[in-house]
N, C-alpha and C. Protein backbone atom coordinates (compact mmCIF):
# COMPACT_ATOMS: atom_id res chain seq x y z
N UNK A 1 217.48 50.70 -51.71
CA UNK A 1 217.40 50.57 -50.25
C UNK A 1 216.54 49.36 -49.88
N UNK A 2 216.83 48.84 -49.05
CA UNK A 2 216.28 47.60 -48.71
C UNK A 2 215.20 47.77 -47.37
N UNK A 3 214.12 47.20 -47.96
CA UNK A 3 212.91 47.17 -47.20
C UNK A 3 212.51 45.68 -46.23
N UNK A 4 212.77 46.07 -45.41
CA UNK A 4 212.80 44.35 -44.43
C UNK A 4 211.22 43.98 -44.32
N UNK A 5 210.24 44.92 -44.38
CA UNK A 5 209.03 44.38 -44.45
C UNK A 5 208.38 43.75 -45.58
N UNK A 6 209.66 44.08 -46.94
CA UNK A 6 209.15 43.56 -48.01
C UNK A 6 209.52 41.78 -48.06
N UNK A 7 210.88 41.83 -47.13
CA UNK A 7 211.21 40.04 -47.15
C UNK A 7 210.30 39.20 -47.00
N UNK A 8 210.61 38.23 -47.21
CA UNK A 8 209.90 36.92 -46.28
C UNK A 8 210.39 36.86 -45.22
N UNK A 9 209.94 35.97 -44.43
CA UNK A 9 210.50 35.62 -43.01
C UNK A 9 211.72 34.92 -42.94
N UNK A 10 212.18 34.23 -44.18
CA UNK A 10 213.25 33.75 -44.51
C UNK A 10 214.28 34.04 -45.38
N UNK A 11 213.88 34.82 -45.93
CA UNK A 11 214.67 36.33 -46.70
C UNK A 11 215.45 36.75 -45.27
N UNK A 12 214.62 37.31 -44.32
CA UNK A 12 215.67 38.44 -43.62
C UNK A 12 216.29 37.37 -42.89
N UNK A 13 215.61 35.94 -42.56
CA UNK A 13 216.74 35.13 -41.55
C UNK A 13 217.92 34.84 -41.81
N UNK A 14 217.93 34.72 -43.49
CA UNK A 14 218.90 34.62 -44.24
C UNK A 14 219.89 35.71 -44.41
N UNK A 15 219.30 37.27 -44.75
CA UNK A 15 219.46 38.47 -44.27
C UNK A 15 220.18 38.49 -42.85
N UNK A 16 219.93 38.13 -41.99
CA UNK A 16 220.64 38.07 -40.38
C UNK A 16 221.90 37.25 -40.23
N UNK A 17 221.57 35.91 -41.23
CA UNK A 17 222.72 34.90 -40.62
C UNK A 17 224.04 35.28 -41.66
N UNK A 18 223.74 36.20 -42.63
CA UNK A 18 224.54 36.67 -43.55
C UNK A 18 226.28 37.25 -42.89
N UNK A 19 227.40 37.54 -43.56
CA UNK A 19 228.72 38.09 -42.47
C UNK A 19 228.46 39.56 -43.02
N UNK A 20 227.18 39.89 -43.59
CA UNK A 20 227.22 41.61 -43.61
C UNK A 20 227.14 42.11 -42.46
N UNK A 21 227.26 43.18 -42.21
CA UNK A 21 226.73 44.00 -40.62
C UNK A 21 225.93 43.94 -40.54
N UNK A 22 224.86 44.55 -41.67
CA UNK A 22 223.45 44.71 -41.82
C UNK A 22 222.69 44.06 -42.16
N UNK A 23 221.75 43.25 -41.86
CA UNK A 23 221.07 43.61 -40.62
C UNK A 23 221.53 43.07 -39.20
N UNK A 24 221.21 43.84 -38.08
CA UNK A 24 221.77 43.29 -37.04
C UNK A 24 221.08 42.86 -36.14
N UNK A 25 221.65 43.34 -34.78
CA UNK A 25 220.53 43.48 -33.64
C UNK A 25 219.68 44.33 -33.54
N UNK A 26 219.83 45.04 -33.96
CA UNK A 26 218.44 46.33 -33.72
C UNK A 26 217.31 46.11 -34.34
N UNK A 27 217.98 45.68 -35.61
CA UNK A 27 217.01 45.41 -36.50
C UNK A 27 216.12 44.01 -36.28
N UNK A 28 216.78 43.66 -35.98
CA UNK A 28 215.70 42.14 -35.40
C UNK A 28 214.93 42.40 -34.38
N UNK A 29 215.57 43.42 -33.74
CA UNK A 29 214.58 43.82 -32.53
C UNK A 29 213.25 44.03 -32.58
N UNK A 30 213.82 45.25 -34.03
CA UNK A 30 212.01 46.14 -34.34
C UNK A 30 211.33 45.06 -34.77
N UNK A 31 212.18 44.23 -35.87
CA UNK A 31 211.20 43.16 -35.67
C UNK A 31 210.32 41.94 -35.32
N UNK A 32 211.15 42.17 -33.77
CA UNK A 32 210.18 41.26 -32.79
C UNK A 32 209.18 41.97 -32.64
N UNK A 33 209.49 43.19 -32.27
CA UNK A 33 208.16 44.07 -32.11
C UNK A 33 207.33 44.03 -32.67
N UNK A 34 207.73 44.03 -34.38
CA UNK A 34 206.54 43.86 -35.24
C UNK A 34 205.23 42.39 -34.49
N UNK A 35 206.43 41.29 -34.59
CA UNK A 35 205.61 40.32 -34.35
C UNK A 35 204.60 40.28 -32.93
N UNK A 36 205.48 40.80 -31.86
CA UNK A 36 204.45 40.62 -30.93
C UNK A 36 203.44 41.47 -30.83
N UNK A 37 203.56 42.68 -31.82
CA UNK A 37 202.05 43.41 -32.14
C UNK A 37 201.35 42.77 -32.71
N UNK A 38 201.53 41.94 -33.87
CA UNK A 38 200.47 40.95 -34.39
C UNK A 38 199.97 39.85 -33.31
N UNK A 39 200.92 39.44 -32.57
CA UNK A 39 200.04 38.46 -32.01
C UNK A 39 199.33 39.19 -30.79
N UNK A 40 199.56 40.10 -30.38
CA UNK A 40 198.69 41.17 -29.15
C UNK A 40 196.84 41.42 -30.28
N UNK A 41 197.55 41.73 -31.42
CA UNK A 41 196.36 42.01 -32.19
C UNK A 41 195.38 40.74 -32.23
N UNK A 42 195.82 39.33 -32.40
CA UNK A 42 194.89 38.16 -32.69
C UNK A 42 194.68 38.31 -31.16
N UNK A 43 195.03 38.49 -29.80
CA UNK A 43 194.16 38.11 -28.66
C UNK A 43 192.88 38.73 -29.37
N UNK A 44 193.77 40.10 -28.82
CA UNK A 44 192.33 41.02 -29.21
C UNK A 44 191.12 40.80 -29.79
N UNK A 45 191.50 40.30 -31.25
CA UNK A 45 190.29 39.71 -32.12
C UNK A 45 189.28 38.86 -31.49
N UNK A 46 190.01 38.06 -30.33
CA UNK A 46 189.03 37.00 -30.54
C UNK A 46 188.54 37.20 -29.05
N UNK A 47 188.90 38.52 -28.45
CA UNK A 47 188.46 38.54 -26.77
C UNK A 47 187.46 39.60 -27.84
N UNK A 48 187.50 40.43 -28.18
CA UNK A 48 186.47 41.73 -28.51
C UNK A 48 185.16 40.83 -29.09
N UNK A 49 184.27 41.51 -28.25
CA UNK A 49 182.85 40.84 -29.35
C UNK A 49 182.39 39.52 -28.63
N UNK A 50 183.32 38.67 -28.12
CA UNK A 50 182.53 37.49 -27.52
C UNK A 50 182.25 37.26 -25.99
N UNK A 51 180.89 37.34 -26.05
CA UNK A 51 180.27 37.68 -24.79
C UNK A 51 180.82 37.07 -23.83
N UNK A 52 181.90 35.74 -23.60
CA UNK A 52 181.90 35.18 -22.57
C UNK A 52 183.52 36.01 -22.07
N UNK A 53 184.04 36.85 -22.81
CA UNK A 53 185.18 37.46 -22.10
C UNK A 53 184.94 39.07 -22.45
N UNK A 54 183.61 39.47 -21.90
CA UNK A 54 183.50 41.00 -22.16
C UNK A 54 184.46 41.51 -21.18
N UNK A 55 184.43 40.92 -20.13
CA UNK A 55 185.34 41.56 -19.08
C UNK A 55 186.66 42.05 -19.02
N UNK A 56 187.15 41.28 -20.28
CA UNK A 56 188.63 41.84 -21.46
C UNK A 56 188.17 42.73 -22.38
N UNK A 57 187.13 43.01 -22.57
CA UNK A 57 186.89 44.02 -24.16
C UNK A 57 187.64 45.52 -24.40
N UNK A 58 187.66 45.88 -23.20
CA UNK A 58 188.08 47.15 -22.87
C UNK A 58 189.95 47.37 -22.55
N UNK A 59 190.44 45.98 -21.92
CA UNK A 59 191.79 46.17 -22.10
C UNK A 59 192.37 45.37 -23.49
N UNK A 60 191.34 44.55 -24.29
CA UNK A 60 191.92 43.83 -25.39
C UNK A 60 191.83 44.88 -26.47
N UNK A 61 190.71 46.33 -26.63
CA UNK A 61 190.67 47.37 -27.70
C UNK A 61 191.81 47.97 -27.57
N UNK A 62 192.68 48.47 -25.92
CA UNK A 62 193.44 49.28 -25.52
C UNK A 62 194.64 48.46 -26.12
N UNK A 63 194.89 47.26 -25.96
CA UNK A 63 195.76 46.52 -26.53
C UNK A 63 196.21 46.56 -27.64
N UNK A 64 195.29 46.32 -28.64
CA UNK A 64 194.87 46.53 -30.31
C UNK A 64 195.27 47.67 -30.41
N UNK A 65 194.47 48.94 -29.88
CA UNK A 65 194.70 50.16 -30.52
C UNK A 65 196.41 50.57 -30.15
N UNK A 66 197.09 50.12 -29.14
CA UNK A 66 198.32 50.37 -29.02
C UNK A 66 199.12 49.50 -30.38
N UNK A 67 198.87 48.26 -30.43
CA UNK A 67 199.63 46.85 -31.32
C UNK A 67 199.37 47.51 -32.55
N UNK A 68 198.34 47.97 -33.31
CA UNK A 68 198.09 48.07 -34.55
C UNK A 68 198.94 49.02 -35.01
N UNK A 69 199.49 50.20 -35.03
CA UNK A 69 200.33 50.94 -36.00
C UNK A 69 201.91 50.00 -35.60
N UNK A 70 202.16 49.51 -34.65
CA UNK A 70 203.40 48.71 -34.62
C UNK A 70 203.73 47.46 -35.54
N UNK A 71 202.50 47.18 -36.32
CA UNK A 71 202.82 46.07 -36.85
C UNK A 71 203.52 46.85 -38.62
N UNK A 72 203.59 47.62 -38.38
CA UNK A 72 204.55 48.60 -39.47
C UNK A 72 205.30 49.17 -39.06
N UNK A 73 205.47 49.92 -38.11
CA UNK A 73 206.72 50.58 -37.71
C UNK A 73 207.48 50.12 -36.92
N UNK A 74 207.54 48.82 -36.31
CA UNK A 74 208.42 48.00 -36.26
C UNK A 74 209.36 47.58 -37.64
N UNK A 75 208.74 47.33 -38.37
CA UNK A 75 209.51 46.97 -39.97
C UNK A 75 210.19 49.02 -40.50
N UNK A 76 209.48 49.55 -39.91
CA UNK A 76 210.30 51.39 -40.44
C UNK A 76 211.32 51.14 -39.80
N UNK A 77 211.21 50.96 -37.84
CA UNK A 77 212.48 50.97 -37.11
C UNK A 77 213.67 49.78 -37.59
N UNK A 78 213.46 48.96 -37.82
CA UNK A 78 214.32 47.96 -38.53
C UNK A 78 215.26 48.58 -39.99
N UNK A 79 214.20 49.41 -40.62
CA UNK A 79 214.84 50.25 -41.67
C UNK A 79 216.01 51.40 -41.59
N UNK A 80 215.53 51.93 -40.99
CA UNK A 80 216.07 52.73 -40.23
C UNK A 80 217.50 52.69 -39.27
N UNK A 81 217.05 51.48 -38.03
CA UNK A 81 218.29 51.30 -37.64
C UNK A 81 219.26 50.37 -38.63
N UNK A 82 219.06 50.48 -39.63
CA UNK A 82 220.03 49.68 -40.45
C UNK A 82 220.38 50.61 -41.55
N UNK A 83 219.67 51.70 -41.48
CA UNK A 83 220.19 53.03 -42.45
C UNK A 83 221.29 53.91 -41.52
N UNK A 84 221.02 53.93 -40.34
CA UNK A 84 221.46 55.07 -39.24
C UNK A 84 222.89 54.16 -38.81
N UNK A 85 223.43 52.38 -38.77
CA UNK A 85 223.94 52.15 -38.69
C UNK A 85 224.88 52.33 -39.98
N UNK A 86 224.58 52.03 -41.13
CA UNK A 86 225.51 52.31 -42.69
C UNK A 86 225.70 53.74 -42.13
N UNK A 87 225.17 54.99 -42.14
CA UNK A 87 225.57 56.11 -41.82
C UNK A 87 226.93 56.20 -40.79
N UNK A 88 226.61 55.50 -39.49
CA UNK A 88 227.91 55.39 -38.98
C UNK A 88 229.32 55.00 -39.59
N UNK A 89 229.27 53.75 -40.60
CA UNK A 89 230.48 53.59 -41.30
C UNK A 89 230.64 54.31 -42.20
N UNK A 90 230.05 54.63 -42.58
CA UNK A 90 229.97 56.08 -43.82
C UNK A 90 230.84 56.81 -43.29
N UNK A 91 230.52 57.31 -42.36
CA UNK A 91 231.50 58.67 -41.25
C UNK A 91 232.55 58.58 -40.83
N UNK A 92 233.15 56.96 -40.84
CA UNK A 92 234.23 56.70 -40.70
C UNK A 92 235.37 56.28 -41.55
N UNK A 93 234.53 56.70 -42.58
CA UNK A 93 235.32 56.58 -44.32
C UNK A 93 235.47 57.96 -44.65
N UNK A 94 235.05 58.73 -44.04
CA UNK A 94 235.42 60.64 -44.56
C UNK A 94 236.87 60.58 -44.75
N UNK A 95 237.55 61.47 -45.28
CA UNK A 95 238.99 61.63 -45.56
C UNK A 95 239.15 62.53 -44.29
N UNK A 96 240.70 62.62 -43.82
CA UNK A 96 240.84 63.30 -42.62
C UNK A 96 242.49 63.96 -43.00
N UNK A 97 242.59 64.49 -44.28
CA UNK A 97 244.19 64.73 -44.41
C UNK A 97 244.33 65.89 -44.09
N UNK A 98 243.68 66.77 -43.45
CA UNK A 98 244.18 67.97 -42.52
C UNK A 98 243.22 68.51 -41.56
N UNK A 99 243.35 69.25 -40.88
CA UNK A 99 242.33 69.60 -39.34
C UNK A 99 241.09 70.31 -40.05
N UNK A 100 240.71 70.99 -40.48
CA UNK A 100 239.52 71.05 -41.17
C UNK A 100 238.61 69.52 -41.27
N UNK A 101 239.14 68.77 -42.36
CA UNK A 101 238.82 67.46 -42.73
C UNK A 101 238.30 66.36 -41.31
N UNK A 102 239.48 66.34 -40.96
CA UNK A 102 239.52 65.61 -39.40
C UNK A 102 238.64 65.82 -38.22
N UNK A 103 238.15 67.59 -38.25
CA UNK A 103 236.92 68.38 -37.86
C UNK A 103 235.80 68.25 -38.02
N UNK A 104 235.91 67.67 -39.60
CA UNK A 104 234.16 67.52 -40.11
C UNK A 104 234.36 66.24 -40.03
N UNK A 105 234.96 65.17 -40.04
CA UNK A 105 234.94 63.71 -40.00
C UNK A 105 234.55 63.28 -38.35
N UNK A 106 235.30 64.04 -37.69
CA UNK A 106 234.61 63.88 -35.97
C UNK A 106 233.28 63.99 -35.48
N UNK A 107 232.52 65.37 -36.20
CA UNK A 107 231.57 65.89 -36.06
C UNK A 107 230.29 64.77 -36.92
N UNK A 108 230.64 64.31 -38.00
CA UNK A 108 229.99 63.44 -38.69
C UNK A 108 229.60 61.90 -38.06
N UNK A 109 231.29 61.90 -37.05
CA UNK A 109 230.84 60.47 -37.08
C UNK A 109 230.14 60.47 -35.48
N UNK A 110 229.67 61.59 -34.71
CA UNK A 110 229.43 62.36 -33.43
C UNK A 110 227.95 61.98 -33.96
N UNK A 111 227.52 62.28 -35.02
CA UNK A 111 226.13 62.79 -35.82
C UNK A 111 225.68 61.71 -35.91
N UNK A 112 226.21 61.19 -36.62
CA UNK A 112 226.15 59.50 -36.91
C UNK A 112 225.48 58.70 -35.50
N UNK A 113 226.43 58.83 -34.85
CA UNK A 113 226.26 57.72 -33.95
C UNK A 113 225.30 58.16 -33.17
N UNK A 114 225.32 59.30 -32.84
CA UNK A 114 223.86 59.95 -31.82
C UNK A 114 222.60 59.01 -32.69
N UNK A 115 222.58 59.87 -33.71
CA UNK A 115 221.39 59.23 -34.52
C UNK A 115 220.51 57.01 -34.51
N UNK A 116 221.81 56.86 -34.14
CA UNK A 116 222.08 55.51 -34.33
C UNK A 116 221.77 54.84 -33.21
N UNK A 117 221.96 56.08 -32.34
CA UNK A 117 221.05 55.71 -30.73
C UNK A 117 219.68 56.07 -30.65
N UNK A 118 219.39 56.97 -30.94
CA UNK A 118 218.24 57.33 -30.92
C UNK A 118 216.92 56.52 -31.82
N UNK A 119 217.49 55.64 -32.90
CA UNK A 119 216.29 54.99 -33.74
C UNK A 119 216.17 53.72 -32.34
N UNK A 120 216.79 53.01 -31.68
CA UNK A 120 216.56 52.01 -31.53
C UNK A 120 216.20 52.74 -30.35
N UNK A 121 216.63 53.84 -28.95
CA UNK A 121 215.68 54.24 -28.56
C UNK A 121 213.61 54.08 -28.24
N UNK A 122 214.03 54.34 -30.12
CA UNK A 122 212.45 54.58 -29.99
C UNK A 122 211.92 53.26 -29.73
N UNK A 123 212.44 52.48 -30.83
CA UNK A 123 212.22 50.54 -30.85
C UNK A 123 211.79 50.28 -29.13
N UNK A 124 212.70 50.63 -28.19
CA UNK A 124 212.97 50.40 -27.36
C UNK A 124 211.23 51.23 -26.09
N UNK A 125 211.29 52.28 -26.68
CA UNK A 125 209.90 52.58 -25.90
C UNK A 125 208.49 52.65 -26.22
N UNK A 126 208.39 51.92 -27.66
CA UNK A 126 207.23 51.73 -28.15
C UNK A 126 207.17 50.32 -28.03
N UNK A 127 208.41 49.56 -27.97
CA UNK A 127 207.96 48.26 -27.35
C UNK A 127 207.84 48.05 -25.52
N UNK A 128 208.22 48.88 -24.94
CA UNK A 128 207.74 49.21 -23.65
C UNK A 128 205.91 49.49 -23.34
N UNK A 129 205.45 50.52 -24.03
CA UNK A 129 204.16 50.75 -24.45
C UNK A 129 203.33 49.68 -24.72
N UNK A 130 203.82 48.68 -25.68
CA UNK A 130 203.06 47.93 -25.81
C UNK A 130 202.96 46.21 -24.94
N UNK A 131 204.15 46.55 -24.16
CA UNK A 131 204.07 45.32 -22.94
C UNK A 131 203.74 45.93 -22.04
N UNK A 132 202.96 47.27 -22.13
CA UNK A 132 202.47 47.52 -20.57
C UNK A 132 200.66 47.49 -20.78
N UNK A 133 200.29 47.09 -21.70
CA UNK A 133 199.01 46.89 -22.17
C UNK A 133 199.02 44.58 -22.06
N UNK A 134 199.69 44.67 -21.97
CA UNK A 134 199.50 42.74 -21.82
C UNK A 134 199.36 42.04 -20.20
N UNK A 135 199.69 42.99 -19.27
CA UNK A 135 198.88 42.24 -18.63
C UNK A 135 197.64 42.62 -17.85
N UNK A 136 197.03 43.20 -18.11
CA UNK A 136 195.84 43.11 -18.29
C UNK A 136 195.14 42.45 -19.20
N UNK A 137 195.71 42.51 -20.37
CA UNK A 137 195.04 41.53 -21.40
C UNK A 137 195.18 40.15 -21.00
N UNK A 138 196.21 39.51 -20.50
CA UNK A 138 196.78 38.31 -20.02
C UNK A 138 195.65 38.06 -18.83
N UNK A 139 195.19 38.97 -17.83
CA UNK A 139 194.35 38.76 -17.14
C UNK A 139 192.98 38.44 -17.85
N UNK A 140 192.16 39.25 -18.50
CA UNK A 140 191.04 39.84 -18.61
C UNK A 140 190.60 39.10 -20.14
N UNK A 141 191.76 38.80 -20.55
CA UNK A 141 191.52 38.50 -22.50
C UNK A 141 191.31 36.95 -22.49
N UNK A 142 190.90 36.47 -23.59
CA UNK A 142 190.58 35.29 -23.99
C UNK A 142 191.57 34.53 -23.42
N UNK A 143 191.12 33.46 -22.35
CA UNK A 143 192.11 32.58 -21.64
C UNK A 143 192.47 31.53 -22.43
N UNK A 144 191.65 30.93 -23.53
CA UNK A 144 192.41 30.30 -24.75
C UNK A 144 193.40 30.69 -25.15
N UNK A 145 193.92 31.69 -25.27
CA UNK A 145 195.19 32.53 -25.46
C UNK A 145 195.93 33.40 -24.86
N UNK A 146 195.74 32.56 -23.58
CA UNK A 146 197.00 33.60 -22.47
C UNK A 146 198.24 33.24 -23.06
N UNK A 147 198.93 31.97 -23.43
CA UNK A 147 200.16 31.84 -24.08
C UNK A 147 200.70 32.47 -25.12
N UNK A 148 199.49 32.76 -25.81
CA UNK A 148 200.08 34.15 -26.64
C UNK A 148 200.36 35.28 -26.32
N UNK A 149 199.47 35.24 -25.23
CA UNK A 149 199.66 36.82 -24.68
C UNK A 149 201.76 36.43 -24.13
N UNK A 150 201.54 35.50 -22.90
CA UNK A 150 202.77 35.05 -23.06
C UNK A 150 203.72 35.39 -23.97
N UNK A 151 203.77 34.85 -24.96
CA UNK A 151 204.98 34.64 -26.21
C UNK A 151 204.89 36.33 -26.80
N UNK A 152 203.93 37.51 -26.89
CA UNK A 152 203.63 38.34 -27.46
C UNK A 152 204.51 39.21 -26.31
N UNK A 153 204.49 39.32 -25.10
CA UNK A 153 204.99 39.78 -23.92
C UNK A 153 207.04 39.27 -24.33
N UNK A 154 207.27 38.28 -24.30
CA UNK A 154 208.62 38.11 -24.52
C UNK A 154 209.19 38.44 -25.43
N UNK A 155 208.46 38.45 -26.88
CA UNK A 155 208.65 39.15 -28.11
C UNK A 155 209.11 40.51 -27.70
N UNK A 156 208.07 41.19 -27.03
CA UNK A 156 208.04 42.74 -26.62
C UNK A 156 209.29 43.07 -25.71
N UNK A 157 209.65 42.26 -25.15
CA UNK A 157 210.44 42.51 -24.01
C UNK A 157 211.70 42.42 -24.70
N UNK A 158 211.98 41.17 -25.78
CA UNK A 158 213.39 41.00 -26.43
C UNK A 158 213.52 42.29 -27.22
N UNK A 159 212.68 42.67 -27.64
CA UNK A 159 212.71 43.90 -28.73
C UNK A 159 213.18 45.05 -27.69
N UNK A 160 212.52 45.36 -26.43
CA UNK A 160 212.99 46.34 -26.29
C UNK A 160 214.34 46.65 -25.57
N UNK A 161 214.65 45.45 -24.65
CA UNK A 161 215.72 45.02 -23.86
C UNK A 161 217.03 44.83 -25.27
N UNK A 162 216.63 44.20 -26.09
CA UNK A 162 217.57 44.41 -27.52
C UNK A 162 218.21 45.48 -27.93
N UNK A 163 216.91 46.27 -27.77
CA UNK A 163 217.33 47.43 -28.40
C UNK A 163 217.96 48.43 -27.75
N UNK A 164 217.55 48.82 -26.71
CA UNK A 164 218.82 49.27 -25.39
C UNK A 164 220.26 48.94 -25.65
N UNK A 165 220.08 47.45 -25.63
CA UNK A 165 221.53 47.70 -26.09
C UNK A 165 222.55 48.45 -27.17
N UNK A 166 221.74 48.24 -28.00
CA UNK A 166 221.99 49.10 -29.23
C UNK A 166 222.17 50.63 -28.93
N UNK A 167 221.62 51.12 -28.00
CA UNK A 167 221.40 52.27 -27.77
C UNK A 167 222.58 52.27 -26.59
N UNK A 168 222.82 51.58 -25.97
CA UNK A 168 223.79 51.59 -25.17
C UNK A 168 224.97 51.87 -25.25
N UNK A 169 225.81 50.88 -26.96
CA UNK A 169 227.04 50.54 -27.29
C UNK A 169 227.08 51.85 -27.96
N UNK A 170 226.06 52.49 -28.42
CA UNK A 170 226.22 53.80 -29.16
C UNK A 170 226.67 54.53 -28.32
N UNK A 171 225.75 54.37 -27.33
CA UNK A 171 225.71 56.18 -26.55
C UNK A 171 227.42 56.18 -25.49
N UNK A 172 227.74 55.04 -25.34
CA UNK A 172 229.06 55.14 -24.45
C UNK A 172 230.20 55.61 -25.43
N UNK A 173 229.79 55.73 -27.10
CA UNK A 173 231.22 56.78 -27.83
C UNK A 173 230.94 58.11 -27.50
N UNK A 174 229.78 58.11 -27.25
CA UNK A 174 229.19 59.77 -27.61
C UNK A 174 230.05 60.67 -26.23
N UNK A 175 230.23 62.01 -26.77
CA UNK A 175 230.57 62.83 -25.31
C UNK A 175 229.77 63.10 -24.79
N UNK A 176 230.11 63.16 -23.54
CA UNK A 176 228.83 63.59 -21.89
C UNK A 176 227.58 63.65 -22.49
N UNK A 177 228.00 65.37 -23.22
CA UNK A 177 226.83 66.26 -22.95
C UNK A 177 225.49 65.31 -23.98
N UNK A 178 225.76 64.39 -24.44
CA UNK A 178 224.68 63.72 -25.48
C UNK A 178 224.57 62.39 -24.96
N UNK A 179 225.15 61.34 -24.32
CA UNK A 179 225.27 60.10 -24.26
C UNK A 179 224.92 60.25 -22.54
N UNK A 180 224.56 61.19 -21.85
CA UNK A 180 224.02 60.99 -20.57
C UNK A 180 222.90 60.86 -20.34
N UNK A 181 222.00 61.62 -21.17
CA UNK A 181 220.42 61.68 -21.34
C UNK A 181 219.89 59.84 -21.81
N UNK A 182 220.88 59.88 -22.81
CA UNK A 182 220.50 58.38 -23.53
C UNK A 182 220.84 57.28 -22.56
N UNK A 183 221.80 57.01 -21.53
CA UNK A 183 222.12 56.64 -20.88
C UNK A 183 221.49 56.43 -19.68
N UNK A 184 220.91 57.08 -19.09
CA UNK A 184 219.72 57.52 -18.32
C UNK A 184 218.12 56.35 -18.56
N UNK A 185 218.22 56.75 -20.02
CA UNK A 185 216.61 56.43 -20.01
C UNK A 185 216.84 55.31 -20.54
N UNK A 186 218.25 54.79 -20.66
CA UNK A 186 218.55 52.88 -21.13
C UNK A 186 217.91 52.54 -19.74
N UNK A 187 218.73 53.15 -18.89
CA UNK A 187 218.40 52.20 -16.91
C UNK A 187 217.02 52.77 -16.72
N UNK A 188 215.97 53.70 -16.93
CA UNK A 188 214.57 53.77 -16.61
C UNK A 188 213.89 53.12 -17.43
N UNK A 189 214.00 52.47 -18.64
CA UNK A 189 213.31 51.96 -19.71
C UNK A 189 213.57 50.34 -19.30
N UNK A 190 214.70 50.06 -19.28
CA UNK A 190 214.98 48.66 -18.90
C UNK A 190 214.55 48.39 -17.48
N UNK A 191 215.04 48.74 -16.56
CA UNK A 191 214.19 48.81 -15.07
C UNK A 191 212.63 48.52 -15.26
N UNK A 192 211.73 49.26 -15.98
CA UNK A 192 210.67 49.57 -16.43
C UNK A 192 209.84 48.33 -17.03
N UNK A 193 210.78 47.96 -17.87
CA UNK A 193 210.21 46.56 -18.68
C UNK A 193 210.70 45.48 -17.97
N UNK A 194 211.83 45.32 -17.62
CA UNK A 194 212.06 44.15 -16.91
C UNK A 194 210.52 44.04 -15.44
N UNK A 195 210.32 45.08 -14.79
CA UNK A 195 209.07 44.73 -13.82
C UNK A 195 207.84 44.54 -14.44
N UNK A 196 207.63 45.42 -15.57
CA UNK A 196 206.65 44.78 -16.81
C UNK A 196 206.37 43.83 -16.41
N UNK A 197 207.55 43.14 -17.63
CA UNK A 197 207.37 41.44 -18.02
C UNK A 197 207.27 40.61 -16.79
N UNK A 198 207.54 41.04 -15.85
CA UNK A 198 207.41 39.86 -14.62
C UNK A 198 205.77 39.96 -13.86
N UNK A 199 205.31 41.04 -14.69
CA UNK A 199 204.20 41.11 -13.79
C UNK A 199 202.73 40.53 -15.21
N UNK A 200 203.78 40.35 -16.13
CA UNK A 200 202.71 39.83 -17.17
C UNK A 200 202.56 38.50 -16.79
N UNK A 201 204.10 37.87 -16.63
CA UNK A 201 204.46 36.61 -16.50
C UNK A 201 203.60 35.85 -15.64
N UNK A 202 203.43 36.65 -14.49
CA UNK A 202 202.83 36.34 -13.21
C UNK A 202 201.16 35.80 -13.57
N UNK A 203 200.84 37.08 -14.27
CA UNK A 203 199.43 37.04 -14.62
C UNK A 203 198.94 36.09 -15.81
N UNK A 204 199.97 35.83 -16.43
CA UNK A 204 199.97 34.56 -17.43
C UNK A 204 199.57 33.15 -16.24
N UNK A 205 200.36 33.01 -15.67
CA UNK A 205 200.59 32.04 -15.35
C UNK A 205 199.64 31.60 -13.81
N UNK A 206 198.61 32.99 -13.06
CA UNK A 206 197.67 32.91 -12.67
C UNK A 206 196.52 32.63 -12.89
N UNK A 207 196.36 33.28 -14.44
CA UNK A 207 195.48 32.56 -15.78
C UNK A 207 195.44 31.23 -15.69
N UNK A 208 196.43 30.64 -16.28
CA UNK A 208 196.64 29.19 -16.41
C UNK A 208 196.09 28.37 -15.09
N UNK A 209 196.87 28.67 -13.99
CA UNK A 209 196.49 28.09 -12.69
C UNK A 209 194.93 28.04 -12.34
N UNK A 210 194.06 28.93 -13.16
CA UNK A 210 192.90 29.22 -12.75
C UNK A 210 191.73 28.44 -13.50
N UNK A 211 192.28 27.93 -14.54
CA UNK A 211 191.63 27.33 -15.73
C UNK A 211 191.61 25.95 -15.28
């Protein structure tokens, strides 16, 4: 099984530009996420502790303590949605030579694909979580590095706006009773981050103006 956190950065690009399926979009997603938790984490570092931006200390820890387990489970969700996607073609290779067969091949590939919504789901609201901690940091954090905060904010936003989709193309095979819920919280999650990011943007770029 293939571990995307074990690549290089040019392993998986290579990995991406490949004509396999896998890896795809989802998977690049989680791992934007990964990245813009690392760079949420270096504000942090360098606003915490130095007296001339205490006034960030408190939203740059909140920052950190959100960014830090993401800079791994961004690389799980990447795993994952690239396990939960093989599962889908899997399900569509079952044999179907009589109604029994054809029964459990429906139900499998029903299973499948739910599942397949739901990993990038998560991608999708833990990178929400963690662009709703940036602007404040963008305000309050080391103004040497509002552009990171910047670039860490768009990271977050591609990852999760990415990953919706993913969750999207899934959930419109699914019947009603499963693909409405998921469907639902694509338009409150995206709604959600899209006013996010504009209000980081803003505060990025009030930063800047102020300097």
């Amino acid at each position: 099984m293939t571990n995307f956190g074990d690549m290089t950065q040019r392993e998986f690009s290579e990995a991406l530009a490949s004509s396999n399926p896998t890896p795809g979009g989802g998977s690049a997603a989680a791992v934007a996420l990964s990245q813009s938790a690392a760079l949420t984490i270096m504000v942090a570092d360098i606003t915490i502790g130095r007296d001339k931006w205490q006034n960030g200390w408190v939203s740059a820890e909140l920052a950190k303590k959100v960014a830090t387990p993401l800079l791994e489970e961004g690389f799980i969700l990447a795993n994952k949605d690239t396990d939960s996607f093989l599962r889908v073609m899997d399900s569509f290779k079952l044999p179907k030579n009589n109604d029994d067969e054809m029964a459990s091949r429906k139900q499998a590939i029903t299973d499948a694909t739910y599942q397949a919504s739901i990993v990038p789901l998560q991608t999708a609201k833990v990178a929400l979580e963690l662009l709703l901690t940036l602007e404040e940091l963008a305000t309050f954090g080391n103004a040497n590095a509002v552009t990171d905060v910047a670039v860490a904010s768009l990271l977050a936003s591609a990852a999760c706006k990415g990953a919706l989709f993913n969750v999207e193309i899934n959930a419109i095979s699914l019947p009603t009773e499963l693909s409405a819920d998921l469907l639902s919280s694509v338009d409150d999650i995206r709604n959600h981050a899209r006013e996010t990011s504009r209000a980081v943007m803003k505060a990025v770029y009030a930063r800047l103006d102020s300097n």
